[in-house]
C-alpha atoms as a PDB file:
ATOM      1  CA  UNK A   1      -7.585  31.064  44.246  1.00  0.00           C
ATOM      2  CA  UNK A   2      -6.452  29.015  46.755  1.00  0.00           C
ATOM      3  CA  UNK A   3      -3.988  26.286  47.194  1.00  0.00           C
ATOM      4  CA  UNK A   4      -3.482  23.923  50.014  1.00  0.00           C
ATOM      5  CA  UNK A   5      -0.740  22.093  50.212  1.00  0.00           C
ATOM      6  CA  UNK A   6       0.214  18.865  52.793  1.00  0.00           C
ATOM      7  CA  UNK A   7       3.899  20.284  54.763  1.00  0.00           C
ATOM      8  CA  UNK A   8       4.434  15.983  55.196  1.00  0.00           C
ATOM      9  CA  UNK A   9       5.046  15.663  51.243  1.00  0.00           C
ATOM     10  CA  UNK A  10       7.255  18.742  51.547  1.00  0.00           C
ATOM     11  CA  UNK A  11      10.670  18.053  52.681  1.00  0.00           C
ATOM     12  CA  UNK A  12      12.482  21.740  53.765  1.00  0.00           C
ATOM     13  CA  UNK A  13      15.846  21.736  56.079  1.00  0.00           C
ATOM     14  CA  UNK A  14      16.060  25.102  56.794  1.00  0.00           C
ATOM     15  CA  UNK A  15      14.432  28.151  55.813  1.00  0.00           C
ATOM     16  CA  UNK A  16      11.054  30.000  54.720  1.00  0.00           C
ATOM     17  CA  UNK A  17       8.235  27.441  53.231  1.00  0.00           C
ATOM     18  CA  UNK A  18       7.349  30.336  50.821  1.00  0.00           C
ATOM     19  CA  UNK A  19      10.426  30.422  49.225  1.00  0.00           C
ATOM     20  CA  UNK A  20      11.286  26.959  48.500  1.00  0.00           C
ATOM     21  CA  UNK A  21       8.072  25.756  47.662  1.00  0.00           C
ATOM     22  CA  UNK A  22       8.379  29.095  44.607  1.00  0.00           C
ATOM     23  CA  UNK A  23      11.674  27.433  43.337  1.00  0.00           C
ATOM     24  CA  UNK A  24       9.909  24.391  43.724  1.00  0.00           C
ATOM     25  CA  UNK A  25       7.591  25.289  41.610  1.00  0.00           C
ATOM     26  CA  UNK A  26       9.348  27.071  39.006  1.00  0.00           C
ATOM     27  CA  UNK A  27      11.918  24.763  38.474  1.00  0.00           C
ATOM     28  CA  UNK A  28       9.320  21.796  37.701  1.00  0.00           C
ATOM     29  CA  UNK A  29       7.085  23.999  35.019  1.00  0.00           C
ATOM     30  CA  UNK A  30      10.691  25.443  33.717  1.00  0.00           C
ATOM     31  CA  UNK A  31      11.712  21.227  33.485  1.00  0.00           C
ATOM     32  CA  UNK A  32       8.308  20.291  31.905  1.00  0.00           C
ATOM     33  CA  UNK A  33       8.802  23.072  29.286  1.00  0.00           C
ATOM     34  CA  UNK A  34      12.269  22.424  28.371  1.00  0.00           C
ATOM     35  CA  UNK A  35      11.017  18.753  27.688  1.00  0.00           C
ATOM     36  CA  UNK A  36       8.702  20.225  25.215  1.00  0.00           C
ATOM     37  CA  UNK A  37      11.124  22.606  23.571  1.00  0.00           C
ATOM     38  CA  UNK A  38      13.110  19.391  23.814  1.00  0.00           C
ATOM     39  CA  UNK A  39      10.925  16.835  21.461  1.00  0.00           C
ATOM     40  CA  UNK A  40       9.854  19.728  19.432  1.00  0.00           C
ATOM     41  CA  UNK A  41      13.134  20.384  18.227  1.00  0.00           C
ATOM     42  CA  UNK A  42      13.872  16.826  18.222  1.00  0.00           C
ATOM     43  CA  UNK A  43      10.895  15.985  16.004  1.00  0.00           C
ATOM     44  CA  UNK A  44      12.077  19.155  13.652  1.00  0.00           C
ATOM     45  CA  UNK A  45      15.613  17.822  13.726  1.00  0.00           C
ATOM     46  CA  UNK A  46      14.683  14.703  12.711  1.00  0.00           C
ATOM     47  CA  UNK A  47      12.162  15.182   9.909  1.00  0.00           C
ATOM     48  CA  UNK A  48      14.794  17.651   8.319  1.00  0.00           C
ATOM     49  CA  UNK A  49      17.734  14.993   8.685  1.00  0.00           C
ATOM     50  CA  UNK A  50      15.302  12.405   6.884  1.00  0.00           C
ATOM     51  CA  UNK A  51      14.055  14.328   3.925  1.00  0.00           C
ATOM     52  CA  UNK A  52      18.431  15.596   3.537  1.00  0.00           C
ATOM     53  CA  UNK A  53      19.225  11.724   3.776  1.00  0.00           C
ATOM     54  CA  UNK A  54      15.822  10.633   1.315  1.00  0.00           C
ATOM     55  CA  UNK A  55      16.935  13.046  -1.381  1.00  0.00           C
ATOM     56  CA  UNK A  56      20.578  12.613  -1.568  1.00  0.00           C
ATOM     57  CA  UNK A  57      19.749   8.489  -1.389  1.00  0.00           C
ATOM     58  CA  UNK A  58      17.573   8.668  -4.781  1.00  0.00           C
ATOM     59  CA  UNK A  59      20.310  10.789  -5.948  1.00  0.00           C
ATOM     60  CA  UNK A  60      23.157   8.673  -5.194  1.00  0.00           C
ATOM     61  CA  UNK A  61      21.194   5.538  -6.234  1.00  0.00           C
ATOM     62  CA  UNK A  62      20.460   7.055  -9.734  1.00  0.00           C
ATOM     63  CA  UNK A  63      23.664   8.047 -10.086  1.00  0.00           C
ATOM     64  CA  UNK A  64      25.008   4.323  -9.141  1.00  0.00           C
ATOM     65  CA  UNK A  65      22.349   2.708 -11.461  1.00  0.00           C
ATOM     66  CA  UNK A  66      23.221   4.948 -13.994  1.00  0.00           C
ATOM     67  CA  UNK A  67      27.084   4.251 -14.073  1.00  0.00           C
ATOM     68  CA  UNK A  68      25.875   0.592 -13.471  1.00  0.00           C
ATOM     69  CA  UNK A  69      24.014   0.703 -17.074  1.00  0.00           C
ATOM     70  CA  UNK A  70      26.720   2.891 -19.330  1.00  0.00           C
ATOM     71  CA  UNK A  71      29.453   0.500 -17.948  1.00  0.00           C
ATOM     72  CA  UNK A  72      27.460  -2.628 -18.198  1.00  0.00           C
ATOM     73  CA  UNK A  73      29.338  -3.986 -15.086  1.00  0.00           C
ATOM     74  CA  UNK A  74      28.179  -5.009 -12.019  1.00  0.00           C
ATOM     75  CA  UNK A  75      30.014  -6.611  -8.821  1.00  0.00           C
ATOM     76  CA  UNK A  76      29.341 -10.492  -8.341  1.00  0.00           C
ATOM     77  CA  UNK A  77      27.104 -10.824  -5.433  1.00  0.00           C
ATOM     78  CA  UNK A  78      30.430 -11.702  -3.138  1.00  0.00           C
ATOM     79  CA  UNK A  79      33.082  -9.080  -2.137  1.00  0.00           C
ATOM     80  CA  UNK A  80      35.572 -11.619  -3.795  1.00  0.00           C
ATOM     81  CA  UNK A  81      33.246 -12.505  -6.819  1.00  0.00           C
ATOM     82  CA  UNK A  82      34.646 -10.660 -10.261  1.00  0.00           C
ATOM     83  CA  UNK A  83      32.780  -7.468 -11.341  1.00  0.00           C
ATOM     84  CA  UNK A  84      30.173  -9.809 -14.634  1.00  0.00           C
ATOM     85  CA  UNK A  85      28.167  -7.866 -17.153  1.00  0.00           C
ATOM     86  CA  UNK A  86      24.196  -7.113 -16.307  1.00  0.00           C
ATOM     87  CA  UNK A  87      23.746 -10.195 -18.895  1.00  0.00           C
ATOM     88  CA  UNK A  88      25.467 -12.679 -17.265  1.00  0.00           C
ATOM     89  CA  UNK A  89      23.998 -11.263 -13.736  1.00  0.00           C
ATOM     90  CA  UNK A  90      20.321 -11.358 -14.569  1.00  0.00           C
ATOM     91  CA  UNK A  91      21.039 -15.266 -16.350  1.00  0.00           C
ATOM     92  CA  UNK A  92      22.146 -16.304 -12.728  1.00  0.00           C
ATOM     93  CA  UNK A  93      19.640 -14.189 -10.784  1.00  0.00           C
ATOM     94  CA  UNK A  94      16.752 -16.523 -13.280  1.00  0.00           C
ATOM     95  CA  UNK A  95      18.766 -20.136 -13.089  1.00  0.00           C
ATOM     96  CA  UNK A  96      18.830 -20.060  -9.196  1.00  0.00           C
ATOM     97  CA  UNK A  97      15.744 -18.712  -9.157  1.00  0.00           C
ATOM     98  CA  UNK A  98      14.286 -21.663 -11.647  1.00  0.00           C
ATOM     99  CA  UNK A  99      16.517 -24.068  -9.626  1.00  0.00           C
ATOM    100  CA  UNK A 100      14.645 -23.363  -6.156  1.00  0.00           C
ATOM    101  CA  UNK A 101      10.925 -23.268  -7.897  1.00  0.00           C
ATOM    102  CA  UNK A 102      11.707 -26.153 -10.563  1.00  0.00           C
ATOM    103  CA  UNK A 103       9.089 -29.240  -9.994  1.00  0.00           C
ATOM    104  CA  UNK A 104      11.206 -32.341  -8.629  1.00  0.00           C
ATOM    105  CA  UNK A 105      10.851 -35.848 -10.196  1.00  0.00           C
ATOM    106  CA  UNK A 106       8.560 -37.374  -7.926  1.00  0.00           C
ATOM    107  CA  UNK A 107       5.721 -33.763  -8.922  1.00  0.00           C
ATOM    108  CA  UNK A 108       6.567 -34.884 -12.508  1.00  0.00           C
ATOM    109  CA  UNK A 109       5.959 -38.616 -12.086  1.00  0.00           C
ATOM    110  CA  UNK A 110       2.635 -37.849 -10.054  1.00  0.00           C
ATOM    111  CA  UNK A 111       1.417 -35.381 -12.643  1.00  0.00           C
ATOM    112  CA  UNK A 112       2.434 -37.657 -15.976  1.00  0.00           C
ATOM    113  CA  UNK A 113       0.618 -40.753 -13.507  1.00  0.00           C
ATOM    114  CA  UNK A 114      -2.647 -38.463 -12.983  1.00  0.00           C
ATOM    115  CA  UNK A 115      -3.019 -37.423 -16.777  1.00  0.00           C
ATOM    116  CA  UNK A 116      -2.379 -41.155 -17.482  1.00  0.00           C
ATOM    117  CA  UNK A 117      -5.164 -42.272 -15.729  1.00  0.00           C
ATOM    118  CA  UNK A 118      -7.118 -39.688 -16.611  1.00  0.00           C
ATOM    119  CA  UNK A 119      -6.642 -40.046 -20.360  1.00  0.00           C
ATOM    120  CA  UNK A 120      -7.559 -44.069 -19.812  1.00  0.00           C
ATOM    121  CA  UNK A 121     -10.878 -43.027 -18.525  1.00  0.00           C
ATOM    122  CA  UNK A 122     -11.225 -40.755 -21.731  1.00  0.00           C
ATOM    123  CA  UNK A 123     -10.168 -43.620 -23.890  1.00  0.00           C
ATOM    124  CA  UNK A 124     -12.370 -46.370 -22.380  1.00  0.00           C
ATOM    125  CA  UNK A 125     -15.696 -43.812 -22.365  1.00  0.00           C
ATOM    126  CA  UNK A 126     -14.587 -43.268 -25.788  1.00  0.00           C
ATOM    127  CA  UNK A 127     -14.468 -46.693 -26.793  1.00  0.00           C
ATOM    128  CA  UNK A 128     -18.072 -48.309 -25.416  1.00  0.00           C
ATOM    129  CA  UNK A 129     -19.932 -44.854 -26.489  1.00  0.00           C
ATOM    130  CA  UNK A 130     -18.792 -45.798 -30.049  1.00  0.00           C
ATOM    131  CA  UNK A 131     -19.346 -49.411 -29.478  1.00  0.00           C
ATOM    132  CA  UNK A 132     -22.646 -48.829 -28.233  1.00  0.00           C
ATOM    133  CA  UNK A 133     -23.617 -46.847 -31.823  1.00  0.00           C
ATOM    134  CA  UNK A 134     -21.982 -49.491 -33.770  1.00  0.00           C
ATOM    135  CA  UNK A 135     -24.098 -51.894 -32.124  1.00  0.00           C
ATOM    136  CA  UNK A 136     -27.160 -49.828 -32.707  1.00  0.00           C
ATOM    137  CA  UNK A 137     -26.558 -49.032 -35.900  1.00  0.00           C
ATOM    138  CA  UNK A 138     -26.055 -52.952 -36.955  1.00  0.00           C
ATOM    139  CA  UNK A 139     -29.066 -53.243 -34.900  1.00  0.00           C
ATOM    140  CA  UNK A 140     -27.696 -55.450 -32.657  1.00  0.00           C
ATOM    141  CA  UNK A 141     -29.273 -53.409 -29.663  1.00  0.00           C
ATOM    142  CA  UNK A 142     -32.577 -52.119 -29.086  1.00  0.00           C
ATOM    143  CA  UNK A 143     -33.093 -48.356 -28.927  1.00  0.00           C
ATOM    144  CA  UNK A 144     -34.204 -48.611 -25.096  1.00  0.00           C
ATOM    145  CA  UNK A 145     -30.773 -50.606 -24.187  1.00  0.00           C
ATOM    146  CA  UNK A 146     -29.043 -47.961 -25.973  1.00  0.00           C
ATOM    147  CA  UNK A 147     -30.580 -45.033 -24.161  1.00  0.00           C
ATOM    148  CA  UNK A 148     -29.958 -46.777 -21.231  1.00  0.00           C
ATOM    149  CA  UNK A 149     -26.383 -47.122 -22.107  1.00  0.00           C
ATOM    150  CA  UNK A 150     -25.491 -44.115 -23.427  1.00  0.00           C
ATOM    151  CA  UNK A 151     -26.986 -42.166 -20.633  1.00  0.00           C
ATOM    152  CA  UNK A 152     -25.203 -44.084 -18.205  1.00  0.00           C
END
C-alpha cells in the first residue's frame, strides 16, 4: 500500500516528517474515536436518565392524583386561589368552558329568523295543497288544473 502525501498541506517546524505526520495521524483516529465513545455513552446516558425520570413521573403523578381524590381538594388554578373541592373545580372548568362556546344573540336571532321563514314556507305549501283538494273535492276545479297544481 502506498500513500502519497502533498509536504505544502503539511506544516512541520523542525524535525523528521515521519514522525510527526505518525502523531498526526494517531491523534486524529484517537479524536474521531473518542467522539464515538463520546455519543455512544451519551445516547446510553440519556435513554437511561429518561426511562428513571418516565417511571418515577407516573409514579409521582399517581400518587398526587391519588391524594388529590381521598382528600377531595384541589388548589384553585392561581397560587393565591383557595385549595376548592373536585366538585366545585370541574363546575368552573364546564361554565368557562360553556361561556367561550355559548352561541351569542345575534347566532340565536339568525337561527330563530331562518326556522321562521322556513316554517312560513311549510305553512303556505300547506295551506294551497289543502285548498287545492277542497276545491277539487267541491268540484270547483277540474282534475287537469289540479294535477297541474298539485305537481307544481
Amino acid at each position: 500500500m502506498k500513500f502519497t502525501i502533498e509536504v505544502e498541506d503539511f506544516y512541520l517546524e523542525e524535525g523528521d516528517l515521519e514522525g510527526a505526520l505518525k502523531k498526526h495521524i494517531i491523534d486524529s483516529c484517537v479524536y474521531k474515536i473518542t467522539q464515538e465513545i463520546k455519543t455512544k455513552i451519551d445516547d446510553g446516558v440519556n435513554k437511561e436518565v429518561k426511562a428513571q425520570v418516565e417511571q418515577t413521573l407516573y409514579r409521582k403523578i399517581g400518587s398526587l392524583v391519588s391524594e388529590c381524590i381521598a382528600s377531595d381538594k384541589v388548589k384553585g388554578r392561581h397560587s393565591n386561589d383557595p385549595e376548592i373541592t373536585i366538585q366545585e373545580f370541574i363546575k368552573q372548568k364546564f361554565v368557562e368552558t360553556a361561556k367561550e362556546k355559548a352561541p351569542t344573540d345575534e347566532f340565536i336571532r339568525k337561527l330563530a329568523s331562518q326556522f321562521g321563514e322556513e316554517l312560513k314556507k311549510r305553512y303556505d305549501l300547506l295551506f294551497a295543497s289543502q285548498l287545492v283538494a277542497k276545491m277539487k273535492d267541491s268540484g270547483f276545479l277540474k282534475e287537469e288544473a289540479v294535477q297541474l297544481l298539485l305537481n307544481q
